[in-house]
Structures are given as C-alpha cells and as structure tokens.
C-alpha atoms as a PDB file:
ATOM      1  CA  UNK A   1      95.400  67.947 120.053  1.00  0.00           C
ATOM      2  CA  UNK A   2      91.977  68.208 117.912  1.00  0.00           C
ATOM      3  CA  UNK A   3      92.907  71.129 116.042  1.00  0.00           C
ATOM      4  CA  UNK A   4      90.317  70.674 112.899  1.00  0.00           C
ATOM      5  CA  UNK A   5      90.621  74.443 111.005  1.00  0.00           C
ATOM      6  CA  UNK A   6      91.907  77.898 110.941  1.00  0.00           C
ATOM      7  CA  UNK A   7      88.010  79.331 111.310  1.00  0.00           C
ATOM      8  CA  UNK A   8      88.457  82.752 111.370  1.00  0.00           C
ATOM      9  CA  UNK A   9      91.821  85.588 110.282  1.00  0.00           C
ATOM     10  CA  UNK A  10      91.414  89.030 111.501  1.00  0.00           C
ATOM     11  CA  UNK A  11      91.713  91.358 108.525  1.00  0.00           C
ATOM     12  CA  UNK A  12      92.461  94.744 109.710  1.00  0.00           C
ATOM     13  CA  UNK A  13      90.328  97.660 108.265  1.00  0.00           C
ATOM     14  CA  UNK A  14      89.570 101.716 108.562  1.00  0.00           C
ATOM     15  CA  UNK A  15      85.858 101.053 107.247  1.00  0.00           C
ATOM     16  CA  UNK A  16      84.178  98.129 107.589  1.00  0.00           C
ATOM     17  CA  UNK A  17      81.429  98.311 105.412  1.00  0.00           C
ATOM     18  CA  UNK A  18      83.432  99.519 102.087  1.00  0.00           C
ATOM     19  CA  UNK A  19      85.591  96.338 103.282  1.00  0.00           C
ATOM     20  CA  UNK A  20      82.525  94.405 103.014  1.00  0.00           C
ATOM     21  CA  UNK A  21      81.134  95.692  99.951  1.00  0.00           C
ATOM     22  CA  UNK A  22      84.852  94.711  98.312  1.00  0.00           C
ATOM     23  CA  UNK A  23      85.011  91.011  99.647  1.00  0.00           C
ATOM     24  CA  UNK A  24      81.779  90.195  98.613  1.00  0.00           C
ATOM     25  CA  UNK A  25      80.772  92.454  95.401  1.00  0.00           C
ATOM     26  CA  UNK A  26      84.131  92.283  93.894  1.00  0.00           C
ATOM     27  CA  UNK A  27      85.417  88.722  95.758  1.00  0.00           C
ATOM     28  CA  UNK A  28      82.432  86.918  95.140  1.00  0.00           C
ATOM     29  CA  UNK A  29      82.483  86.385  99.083  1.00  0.00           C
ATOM     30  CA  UNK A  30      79.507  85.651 101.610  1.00  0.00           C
ATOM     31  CA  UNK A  31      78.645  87.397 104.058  1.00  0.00           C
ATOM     32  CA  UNK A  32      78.479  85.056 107.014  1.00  0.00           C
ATOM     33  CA  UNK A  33      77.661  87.836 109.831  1.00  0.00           C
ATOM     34  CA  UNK A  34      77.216  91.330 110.414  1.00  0.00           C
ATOM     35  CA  UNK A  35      76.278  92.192 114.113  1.00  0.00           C
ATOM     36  CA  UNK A  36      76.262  94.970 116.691  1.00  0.00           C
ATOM     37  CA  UNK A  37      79.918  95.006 118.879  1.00  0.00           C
ATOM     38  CA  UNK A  38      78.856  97.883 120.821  1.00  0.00           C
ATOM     39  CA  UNK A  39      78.142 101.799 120.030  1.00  0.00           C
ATOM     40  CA  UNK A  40      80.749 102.130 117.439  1.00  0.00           C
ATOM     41  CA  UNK A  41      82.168  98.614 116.440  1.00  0.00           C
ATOM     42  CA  UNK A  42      80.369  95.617 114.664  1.00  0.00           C
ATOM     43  CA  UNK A  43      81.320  92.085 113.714  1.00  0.00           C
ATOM     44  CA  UNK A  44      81.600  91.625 109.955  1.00  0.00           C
ATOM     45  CA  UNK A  45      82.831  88.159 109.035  1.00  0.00           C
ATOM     46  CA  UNK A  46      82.726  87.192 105.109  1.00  0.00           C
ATOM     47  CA  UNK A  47      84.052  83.762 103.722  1.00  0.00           C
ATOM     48  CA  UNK A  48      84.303  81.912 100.465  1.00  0.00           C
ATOM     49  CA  UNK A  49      81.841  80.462  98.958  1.00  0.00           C
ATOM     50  CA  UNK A  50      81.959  77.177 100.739  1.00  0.00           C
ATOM     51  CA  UNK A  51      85.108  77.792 102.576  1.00  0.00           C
ATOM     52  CA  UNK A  52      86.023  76.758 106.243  1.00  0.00           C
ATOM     53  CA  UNK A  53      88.013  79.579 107.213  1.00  0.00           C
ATOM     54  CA  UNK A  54      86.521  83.229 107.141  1.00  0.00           C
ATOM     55  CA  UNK A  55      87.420  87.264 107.496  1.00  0.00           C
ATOM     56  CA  UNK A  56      86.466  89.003 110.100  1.00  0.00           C
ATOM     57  CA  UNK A  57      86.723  92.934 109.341  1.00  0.00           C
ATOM     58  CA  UNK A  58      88.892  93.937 112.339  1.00  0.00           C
ATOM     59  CA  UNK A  59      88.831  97.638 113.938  1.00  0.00           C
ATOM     60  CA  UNK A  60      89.559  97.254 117.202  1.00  0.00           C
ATOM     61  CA  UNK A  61      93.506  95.747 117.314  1.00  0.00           C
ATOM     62  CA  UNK A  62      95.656  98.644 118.302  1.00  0.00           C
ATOM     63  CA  UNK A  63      98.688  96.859 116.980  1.00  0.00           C
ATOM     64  CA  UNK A  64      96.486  95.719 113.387  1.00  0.00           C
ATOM     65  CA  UNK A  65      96.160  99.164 111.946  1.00  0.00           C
ATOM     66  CA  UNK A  66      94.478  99.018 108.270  1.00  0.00           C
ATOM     67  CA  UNK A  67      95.992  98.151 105.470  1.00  0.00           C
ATOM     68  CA  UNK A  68      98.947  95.677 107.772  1.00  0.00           C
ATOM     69  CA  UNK A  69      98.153  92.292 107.082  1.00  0.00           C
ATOM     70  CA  UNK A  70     100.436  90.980 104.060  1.00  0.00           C
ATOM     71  CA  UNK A  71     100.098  87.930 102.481  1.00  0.00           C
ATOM     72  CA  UNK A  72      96.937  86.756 102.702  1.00  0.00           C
ATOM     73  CA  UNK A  73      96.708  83.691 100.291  1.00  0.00           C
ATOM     74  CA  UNK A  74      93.176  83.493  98.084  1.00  0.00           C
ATOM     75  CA  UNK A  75      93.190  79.811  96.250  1.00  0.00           C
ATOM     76  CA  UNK A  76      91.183  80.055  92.918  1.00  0.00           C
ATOM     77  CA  UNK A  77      91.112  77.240  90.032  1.00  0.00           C
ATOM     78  CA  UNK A  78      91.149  79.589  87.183  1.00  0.00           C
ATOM     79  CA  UNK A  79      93.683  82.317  87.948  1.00  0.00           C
ATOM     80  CA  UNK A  80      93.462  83.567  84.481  1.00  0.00           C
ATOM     81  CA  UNK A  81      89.795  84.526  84.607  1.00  0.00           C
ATOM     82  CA  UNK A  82      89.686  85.576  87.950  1.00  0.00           C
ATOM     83  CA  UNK A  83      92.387  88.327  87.288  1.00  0.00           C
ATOM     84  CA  UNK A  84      90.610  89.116  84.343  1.00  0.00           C
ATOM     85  CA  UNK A  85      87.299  89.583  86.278  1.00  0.00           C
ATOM     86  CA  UNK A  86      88.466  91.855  89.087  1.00  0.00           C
ATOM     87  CA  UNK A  87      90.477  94.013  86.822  1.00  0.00           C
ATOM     88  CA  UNK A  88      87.124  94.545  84.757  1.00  0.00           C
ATOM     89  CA  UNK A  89      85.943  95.681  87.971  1.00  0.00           C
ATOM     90  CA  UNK A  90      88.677  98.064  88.782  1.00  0.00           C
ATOM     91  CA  UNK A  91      91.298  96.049  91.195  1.00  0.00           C
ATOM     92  CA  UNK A  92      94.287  96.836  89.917  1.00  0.00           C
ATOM     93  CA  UNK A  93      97.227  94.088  89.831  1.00  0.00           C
ATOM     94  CA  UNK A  94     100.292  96.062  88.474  1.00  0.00           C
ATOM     95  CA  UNK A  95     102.261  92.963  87.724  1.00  0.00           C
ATOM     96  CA  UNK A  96      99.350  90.539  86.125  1.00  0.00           C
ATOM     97  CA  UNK A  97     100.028  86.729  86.645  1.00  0.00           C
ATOM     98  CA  UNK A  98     103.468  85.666  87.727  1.00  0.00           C
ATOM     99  CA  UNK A  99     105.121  82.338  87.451  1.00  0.00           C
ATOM    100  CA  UNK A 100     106.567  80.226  89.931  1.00  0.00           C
ATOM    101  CA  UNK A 101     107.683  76.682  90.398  1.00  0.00           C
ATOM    102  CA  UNK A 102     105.438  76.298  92.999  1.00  0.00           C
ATOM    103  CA  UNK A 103     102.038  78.022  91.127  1.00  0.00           C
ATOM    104  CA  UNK A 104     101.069  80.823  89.509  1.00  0.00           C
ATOM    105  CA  UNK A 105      99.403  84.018  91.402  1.00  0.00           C
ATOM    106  CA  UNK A 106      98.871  87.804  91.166  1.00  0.00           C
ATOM    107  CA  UNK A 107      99.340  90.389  93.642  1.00  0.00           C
ATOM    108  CA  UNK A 108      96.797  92.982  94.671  1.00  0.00           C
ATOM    109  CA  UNK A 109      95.330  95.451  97.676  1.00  0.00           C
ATOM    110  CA  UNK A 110      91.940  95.486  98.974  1.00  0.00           C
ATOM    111  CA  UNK A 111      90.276  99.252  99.679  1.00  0.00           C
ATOM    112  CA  UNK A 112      92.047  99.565 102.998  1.00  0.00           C
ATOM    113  CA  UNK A 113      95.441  98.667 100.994  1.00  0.00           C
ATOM    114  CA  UNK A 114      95.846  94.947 102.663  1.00  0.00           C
ATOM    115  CA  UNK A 115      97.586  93.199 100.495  1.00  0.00           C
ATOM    116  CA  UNK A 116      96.378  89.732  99.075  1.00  0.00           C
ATOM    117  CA  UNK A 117      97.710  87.374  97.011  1.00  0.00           C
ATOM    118  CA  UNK A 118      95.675  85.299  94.240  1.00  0.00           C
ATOM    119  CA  UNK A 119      97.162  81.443  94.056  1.00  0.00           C
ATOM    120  CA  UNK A 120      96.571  79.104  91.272  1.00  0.00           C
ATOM    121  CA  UNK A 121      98.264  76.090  90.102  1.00  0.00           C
ATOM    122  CA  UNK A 122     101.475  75.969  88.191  1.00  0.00           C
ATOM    123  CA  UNK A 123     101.434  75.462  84.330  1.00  0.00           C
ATOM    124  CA  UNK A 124     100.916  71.740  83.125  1.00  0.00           C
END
C-alpha cells in the first residue's frame, strides 16, 4: 500500500459559512477552498496552518447530520494559551484543561455543536 495521509475529514455542518468563519477567525485556520457544488451546496475545506490533513464543511451526508462528529483531535503546543485565547473569544470549555497520563486537553463545541477536543502534551 502507499497510503501517505489522512487529506481530508468530513465535518458535518447546518451552515457552512458561520462554520467557516469559526475555524478560521476563532481557529486560526486557512481557508484552503471555497467553491460552487451546485445550486445550493459548496465545497468549503479549511486546514491548519501548515497541516496535511484538512475540514471539509459537509452538508450533504444524510447519515452526518450537524453537530455528530465527536472527537475530533486538534494538536496545539501551548494548550494553556490556546484555551485562554478562544475563551477570550467566547468558546466556552466548561471543564478548562484536564490531565491525563497520556497529555493534557480541553473539551469544546464548534457553532454547529461538533465536538472537538484540544491535545497538548502531558506535564514535564
């Protein structure tokens, strides 16, 4: 096999564009693409800065309806300051960081109520 990446997740959403304006105002994401699907659909795909694998803002899975996908894992360096910067711009993370043998992260939902987890590593 010559499997290289995971290149792209579907990330099930109800509106696309306030889905956009979330992963890349508040995330810090790029926008990689945003084209035409049709009369009513479009393709949205936003990745980390740098990142191989992207999002693509998904309306059109029957069995994806918004707000399903659990789990998502987000890798950042600082955890600290990133929880501290999207709570200063209104994501909520009920339980702050947690602690965990295998890292630290903090649990929160996007607009559409996916919810995501932030990963960084354990204490030294």
């Amino acid at each position: 096999m010559t499997i290289t990446h995971i290149d792209v997740v579907s990330l099930p959403v109800g509106d696309p564009e306030r889905a956009r304006d979330f992963y890349v105002g508040t995330l810090g994401f790029e926008l990689v693409r945003q084209t035409p699907m049709g009369p009513a659909q479009q393709w949205i795909q936003v990745a980390p800065p740098g990142g191989h694998t992207s999002i693509t803002l998904v309306t059109w899975f029957d069995t994806m309806p918004a707000g399903s996908l659990q789990g998502l894992v987000l890798r950042a360096d600082d955890i600290d300051a990133e929880v501290a910067a999207l709570t200063g711009k209104g994501v909520a993370i009920p339980e702050g960081v947690q602690d965990a043998p295998w890292g630290r992260y903090a649990v929160f939902a996007d607009p559409n109520g996916n919810r995501l987890v932030l990963q960084g590593a354990p204490r030294a």
